[in-house]
Protein backbone atom coordinates (compact mmCIF):
# COMPACT_ATOMS: atom_id res chain seq x y z
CA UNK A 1 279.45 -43.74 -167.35
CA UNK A 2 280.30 -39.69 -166.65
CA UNK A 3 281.76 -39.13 -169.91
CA UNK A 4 278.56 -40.84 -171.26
CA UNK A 5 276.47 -38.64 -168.92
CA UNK A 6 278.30 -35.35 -170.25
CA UNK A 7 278.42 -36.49 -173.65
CA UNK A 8 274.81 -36.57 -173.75
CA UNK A 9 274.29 -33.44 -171.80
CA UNK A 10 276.51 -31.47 -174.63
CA UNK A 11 274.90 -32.97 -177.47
CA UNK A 12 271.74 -31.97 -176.61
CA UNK A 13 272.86 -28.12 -175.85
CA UNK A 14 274.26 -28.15 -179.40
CA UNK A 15 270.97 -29.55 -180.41
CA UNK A 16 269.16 -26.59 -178.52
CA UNK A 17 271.61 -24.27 -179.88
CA UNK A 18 271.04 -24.90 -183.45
CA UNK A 19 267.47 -25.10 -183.33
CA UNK A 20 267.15 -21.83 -181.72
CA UNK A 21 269.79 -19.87 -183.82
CA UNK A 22 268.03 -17.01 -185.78
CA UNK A 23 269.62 -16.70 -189.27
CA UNK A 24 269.84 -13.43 -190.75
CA UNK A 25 271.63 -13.07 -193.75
CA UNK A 26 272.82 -9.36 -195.04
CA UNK A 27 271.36 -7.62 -197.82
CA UNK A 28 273.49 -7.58 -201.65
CA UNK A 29 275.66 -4.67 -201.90
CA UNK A 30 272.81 -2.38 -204.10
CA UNK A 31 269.28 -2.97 -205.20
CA UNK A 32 267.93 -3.40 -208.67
CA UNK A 33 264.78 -3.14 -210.40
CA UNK A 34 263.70 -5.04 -213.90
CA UNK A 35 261.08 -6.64 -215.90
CA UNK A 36 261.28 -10.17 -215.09
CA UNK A 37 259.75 -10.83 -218.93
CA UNK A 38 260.63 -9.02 -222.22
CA UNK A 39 258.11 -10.38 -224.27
CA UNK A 40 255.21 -11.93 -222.44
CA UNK A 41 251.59 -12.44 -223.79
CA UNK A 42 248.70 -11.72 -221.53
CA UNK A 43 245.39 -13.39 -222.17
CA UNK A 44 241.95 -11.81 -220.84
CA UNK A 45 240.05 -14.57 -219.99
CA UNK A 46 236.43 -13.11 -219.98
CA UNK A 47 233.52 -15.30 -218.20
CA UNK A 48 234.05 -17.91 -215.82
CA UNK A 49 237.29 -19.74 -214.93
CA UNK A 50 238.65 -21.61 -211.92
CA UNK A 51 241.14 -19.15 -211.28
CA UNK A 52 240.80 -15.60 -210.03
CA UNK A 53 240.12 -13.51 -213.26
CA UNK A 54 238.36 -10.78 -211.69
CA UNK A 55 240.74 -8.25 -212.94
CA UNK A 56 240.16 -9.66 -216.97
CA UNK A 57 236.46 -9.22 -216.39
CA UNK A 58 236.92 -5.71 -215.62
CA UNK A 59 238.87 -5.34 -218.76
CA UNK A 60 242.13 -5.03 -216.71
CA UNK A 61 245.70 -6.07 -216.50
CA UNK A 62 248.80 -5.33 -214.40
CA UNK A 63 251.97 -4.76 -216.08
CA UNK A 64 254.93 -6.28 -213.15
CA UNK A 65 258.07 -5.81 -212.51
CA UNK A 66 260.53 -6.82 -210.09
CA UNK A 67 263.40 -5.71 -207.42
CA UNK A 68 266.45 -8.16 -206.43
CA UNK A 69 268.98 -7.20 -203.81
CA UNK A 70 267.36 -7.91 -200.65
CA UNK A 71 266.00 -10.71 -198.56
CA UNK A 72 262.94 -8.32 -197.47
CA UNK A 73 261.77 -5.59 -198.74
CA UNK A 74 261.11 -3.15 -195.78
CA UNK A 75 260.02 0.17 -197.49
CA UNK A 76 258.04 0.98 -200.65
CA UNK A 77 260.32 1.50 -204.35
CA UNK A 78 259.33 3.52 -207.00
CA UNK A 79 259.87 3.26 -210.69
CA UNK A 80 258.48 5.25 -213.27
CA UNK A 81 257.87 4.08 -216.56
CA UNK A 82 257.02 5.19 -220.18
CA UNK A 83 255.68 4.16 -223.61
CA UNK A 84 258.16 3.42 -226.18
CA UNK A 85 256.69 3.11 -229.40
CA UNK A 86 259.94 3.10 -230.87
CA UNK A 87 260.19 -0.99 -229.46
CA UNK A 88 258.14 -2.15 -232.42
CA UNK A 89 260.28 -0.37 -235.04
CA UNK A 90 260.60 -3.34 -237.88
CA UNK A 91 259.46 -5.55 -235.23
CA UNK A 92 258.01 -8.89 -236.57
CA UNK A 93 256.53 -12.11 -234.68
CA UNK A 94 258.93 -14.82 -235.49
CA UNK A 95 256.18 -17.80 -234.61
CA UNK A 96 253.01 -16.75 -237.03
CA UNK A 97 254.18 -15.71 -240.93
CA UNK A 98 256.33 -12.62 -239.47
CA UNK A 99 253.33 -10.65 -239.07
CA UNK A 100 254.41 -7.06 -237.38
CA UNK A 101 254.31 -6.42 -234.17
CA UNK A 102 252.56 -3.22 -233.18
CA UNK A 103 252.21 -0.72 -230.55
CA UNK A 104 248.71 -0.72 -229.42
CA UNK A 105 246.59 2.14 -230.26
CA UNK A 106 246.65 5.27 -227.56
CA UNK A 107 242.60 4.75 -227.70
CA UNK A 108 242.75 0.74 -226.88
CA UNK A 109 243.83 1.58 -223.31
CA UNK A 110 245.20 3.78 -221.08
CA UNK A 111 247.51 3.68 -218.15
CA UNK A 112 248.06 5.39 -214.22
CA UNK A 113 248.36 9.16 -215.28
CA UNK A 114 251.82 8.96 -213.02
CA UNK A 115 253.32 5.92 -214.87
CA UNK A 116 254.74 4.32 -211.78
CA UNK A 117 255.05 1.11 -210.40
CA UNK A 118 255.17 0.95 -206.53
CA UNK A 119 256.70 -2.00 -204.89
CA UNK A 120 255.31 -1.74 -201.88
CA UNK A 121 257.31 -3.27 -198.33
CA UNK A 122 256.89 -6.49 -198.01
CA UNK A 123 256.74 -7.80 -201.40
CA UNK A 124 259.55 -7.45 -204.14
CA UNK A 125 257.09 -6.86 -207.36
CA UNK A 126 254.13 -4.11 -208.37
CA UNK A 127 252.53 -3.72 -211.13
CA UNK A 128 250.81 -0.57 -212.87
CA UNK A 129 246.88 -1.35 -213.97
CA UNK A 130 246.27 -1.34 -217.55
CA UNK A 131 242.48 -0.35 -218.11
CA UNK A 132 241.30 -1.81 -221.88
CA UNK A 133 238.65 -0.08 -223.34
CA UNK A 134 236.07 -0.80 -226.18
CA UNK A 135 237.83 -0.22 -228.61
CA UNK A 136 240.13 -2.84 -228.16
CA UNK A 137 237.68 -5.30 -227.88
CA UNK A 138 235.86 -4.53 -231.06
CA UNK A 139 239.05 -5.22 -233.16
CA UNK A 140 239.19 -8.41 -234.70
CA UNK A 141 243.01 -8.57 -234.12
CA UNK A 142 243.03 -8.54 -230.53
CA UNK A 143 242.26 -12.00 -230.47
CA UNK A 144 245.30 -13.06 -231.78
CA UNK A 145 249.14 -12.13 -230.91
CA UNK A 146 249.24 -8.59 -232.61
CA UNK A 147 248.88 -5.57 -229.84
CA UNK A 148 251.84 -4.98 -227.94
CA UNK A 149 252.16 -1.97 -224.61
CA UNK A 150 255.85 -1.01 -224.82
CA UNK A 151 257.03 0.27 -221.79
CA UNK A 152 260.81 1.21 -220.60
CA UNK A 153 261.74 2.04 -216.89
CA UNK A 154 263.00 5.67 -217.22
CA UNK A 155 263.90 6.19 -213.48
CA UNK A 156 263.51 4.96 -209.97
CA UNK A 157 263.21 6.11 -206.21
CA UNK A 158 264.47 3.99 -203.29
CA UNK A 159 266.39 1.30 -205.67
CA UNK A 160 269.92 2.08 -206.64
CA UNK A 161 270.07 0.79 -210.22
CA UNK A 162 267.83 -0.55 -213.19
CA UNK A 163 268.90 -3.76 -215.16
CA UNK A 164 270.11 -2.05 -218.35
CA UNK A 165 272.21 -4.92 -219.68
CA UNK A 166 275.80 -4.98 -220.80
CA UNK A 167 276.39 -4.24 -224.17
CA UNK A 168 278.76 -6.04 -226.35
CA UNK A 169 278.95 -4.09 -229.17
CA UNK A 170 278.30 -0.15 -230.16
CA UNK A 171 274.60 1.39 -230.75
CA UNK A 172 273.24 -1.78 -229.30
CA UNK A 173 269.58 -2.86 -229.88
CA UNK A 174 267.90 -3.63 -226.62
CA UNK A 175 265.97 -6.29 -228.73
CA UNK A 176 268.70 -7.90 -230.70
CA UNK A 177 269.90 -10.67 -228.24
CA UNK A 178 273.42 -10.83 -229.96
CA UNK A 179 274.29 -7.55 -229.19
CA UNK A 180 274.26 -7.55 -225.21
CA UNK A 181 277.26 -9.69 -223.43
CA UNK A 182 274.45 -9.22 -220.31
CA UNK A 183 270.47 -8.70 -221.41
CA UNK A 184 268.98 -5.76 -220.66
CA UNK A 185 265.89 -5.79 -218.54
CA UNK A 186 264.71 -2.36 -218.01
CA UNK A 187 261.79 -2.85 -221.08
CA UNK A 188 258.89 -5.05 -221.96
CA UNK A 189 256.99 -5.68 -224.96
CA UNK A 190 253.41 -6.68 -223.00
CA UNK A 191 251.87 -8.38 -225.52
CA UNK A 192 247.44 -8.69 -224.76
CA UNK A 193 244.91 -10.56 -226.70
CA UNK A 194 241.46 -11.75 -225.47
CA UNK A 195 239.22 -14.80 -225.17
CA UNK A 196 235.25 -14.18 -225.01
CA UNK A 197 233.31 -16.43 -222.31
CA UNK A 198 232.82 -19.80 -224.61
CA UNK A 199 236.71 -20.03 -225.72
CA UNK A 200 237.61 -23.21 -224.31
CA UNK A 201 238.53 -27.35 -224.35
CA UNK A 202 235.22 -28.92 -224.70
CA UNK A 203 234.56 -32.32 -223.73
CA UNK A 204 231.90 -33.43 -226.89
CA UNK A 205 229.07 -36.31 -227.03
CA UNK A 206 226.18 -36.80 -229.16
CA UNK A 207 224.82 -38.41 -232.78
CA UNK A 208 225.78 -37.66 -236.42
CA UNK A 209 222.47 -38.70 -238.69
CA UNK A 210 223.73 -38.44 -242.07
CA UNK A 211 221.35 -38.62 -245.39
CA UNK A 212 223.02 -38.99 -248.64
CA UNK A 213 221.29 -35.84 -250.94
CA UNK A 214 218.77 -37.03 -253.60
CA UNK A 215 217.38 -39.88 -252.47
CA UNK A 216 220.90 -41.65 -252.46
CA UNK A 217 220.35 -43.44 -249.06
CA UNK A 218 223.77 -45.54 -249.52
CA UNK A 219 225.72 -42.68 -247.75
CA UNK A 220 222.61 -43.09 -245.00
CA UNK A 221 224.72 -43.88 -241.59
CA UNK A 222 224.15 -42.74 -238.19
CA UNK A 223 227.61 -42.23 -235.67
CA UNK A 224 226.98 -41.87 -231.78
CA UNK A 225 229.92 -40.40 -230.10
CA UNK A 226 230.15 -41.54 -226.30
CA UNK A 227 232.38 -42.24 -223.68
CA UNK A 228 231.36 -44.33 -220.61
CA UNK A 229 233.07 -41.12 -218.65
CA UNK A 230 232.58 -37.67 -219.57
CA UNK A 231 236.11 -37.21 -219.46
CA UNK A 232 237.32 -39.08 -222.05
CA UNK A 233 235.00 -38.16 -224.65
CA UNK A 234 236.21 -36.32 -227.44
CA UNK A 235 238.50 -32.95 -226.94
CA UNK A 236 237.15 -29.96 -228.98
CA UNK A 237 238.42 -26.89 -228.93
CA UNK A 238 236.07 -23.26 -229.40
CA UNK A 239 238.41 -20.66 -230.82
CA UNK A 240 237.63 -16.46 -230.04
CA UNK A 241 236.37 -14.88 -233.39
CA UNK A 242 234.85 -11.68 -231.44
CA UNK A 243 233.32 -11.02 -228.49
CA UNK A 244 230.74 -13.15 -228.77
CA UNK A 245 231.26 -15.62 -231.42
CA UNK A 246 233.53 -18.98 -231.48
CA UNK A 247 234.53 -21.46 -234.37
CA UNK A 248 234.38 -25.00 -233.66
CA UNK A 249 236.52 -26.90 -236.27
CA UNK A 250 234.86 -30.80 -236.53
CA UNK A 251 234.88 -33.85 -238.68
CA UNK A 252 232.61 -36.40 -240.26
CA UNK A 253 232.04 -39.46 -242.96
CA UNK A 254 229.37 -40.66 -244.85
CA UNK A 255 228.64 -44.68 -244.59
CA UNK A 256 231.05 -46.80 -246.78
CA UNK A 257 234.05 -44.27 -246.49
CA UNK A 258 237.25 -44.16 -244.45
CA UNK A 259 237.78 -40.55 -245.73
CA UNK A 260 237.10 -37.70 -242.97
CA UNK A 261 235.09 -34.31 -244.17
CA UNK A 262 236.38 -31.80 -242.10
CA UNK A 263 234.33 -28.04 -241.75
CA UNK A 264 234.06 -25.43 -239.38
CA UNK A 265 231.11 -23.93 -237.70
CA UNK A 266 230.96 -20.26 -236.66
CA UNK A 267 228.77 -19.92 -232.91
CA UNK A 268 227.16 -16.58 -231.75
CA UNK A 269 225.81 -16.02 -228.70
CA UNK A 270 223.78 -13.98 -227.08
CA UNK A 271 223.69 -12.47 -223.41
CA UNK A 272 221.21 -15.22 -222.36
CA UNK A 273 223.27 -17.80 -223.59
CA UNK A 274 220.95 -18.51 -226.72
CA UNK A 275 223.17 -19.87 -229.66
CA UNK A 276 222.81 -19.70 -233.68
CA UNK A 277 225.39 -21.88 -235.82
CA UNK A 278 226.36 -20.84 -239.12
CA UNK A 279 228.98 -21.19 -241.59
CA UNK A 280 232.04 -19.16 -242.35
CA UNK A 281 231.89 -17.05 -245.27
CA UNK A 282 233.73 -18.80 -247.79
CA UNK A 283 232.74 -22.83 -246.74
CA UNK A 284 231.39 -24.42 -249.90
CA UNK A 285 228.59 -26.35 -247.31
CA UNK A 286 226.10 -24.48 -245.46
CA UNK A 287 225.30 -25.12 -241.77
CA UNK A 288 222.62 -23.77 -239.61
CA UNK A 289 221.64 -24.58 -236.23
CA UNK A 290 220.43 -23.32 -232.32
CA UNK A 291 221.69 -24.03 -228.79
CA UNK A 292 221.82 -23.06 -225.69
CA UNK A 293 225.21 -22.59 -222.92
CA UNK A 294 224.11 -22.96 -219.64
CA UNK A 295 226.49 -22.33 -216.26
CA UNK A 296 226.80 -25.73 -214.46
CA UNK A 297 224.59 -27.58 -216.68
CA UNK A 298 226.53 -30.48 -216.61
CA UNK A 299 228.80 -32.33 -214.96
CA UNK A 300 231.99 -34.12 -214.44
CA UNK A 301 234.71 -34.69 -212.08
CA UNK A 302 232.26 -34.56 -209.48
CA UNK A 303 231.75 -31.00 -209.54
CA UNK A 304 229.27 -28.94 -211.98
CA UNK A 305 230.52 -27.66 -215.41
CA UNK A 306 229.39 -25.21 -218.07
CA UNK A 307 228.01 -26.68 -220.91
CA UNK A 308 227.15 -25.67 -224.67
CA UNK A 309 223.85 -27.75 -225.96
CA UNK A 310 223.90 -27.59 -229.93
CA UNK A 311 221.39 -28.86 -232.49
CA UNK A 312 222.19 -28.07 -236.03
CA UNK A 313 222.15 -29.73 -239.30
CA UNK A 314 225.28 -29.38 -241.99
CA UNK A 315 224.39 -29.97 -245.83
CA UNK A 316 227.39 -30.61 -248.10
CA UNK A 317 225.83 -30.74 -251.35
CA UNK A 318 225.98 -34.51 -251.49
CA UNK A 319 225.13 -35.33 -247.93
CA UNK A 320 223.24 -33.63 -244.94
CA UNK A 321 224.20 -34.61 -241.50
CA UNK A 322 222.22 -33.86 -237.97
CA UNK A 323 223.96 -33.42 -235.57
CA UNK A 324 222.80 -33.21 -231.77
CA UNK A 325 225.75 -32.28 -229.51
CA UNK A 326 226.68 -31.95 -225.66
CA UNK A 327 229.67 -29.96 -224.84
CA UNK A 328 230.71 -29.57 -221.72
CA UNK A 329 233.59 -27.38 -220.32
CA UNK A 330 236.94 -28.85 -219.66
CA UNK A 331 238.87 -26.24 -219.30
CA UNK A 332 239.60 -22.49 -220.52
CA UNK A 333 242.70 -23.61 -222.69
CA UNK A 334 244.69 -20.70 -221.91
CA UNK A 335 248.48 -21.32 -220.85
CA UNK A 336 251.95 -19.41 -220.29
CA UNK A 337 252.77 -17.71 -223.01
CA UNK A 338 256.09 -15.55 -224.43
CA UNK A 339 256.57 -14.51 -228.08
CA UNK A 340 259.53 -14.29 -230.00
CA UNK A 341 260.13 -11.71 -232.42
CA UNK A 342 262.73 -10.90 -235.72
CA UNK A 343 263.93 -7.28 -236.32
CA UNK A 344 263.66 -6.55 -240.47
């Protein structure tokens, strides 16, 4: 019964012990500092979205990087940075035709007059602001992966090295993976496009009325497009043309065939939300048309969601169609994003 009693009374000291026990674990030998991505994209989601894009709406960015060698950070690093133009040299997108990558133009934004990143104490990554201006948003490229901010980390204060790779053969290129027995991580290619307000996933109901042209009312036929639930009607997708007109690409038939007639429609909108539809340039059908987007007109998911009210009419030549649609915001249809590029 004793050595019960003292068995007892030292397992629960070691229990005590253990659960009070502080661990503190020492620091790495040095500190580094790096660009945790070489070739990310950023999107600027303009307009509403459920997370926090306050910084996109005031056509801003931060540009991060990051520090390894310590559990906690307990005083503020410094790393100064600078463009590299150089980066893009017979650079070329790998994913989209090998279009070339370029630096973005001195005038499309403009950067801390210092160039440095702080990494404050308490956190292990800072970021430099990147104000866009205009410019950039006027250019009919920047919605797609073109515009690139190359930046190097020149020197730093408080960290004792940068990430600058190990190379494995002579006159390495910092982009040319095959050449570095360790990758180098002291550069990024930042790459920043753009999405006006009515980019998005759409969630789309409504009614096709088609009349055959000419009187010919065997291609007459009517299609209603409706889920019982909002959320499983059909997924659309608006696509950024500028900053403040979308495509929509769509689909239709005419009674007595299986055969879809795909077209696009081009939406502008105003700053009350007023829409006009159109046609692209060089469609061979002409569409015309009016709507309205209204914040939390609709709803779904129990909460209130942004929707795009269209009526417009589509003539084909052989067949005009009517259609009255309800599109209502599923989501922005923005994700992670890293390019890969080809040096030629």
């Amino acid at each position: 019964m004793k050595k019960l009693i003292y068995l007892l009374i030292l397992s629960t000291g070691i229990l005590t012990a253990c659960h009070n026990q502080s661990w503190d674990f020492p620091d790495y030998d040095y500190t580094t500092v790096y660009f945790p991505y070489q070739y990310p994209v950023r999107t600027l989601v303009l307009g509403e979205d459920i997370y926090d894009n306050t910084l996109d709406n005031a056509h801003k960015s931060k540009i991060m990087a990051t520090m390894g060698g310590v559990y906690e950070n307990t005083k503020d690093r410094t790393l100064k940075v600078e463009v590299d133009n150089s980066l893009c040299l017979d650079a070329h997108f790998d994913s989209i035709y090998g279009e070339p990558v370029i630096a973005m133009p001195s005038e499309y934004y403009s950067l801390a007059a210092d160039k440095q990143i702080v990494i404050p104490a308490g956190s292990i990554s800072g970021g430099i602001e990147v104000q866009f201006t205009d410019a950039f948003f006027a250019d009919s490229k920047s919605v797609s992966n073109t515009y690139v901010i190359p930046l190097k980390i020149t020197s730093v204060d408080g960290i004792d090295s940068i990430l600058s790779g190990k190379a494995a053969v002579e006159n390495p290129d910092l982009r040319v993976a095959d050449d570095w027995a360790i990758a180098p991580k002291n550069f990024i290619l930042y790459g920043v496009k753009y999405i006006n307000p009515w980019h998005g996933a759409y969630l789309r109901r409504g009614k096709d009325d088609c009349k055959g042209s000419n009187g010919n009312s065997a291609l007459d036929t009517v299609i209603v497009y409706r889920k019982q639930y909002v959320e499983r009607d059909q997924v659309v997708k608006m696509k950024t043309v500028s900053m403040n007109e979308v495509s929509l690409t769509l689909d239709t038939r005419v009674r007595g065939s299986e055969k879809n007639i795909p077209f696009e429609i081009r939406i502008s909108v105003d700053g009350q939300g007023n829409c006009t539809v159109a046609q692209p340039n060089d469609s061979s059908y002409v569409a015309t048309g009016n709507g309205k987007f209204v914040n939390d007109g609709d709803k779904w998911g129990e909460k209130p969601r942004d929707v795009m009210y269209l009526n417009y009419s589509v003539d084909f030549g052989t067949s005009v169609h009517t259609f009255t649609d309800t599109l209502v915001v599923r989501d922005r249809d923005v994700k992670f994003e890293n390019f890969s590029m080809v040096i030629k």
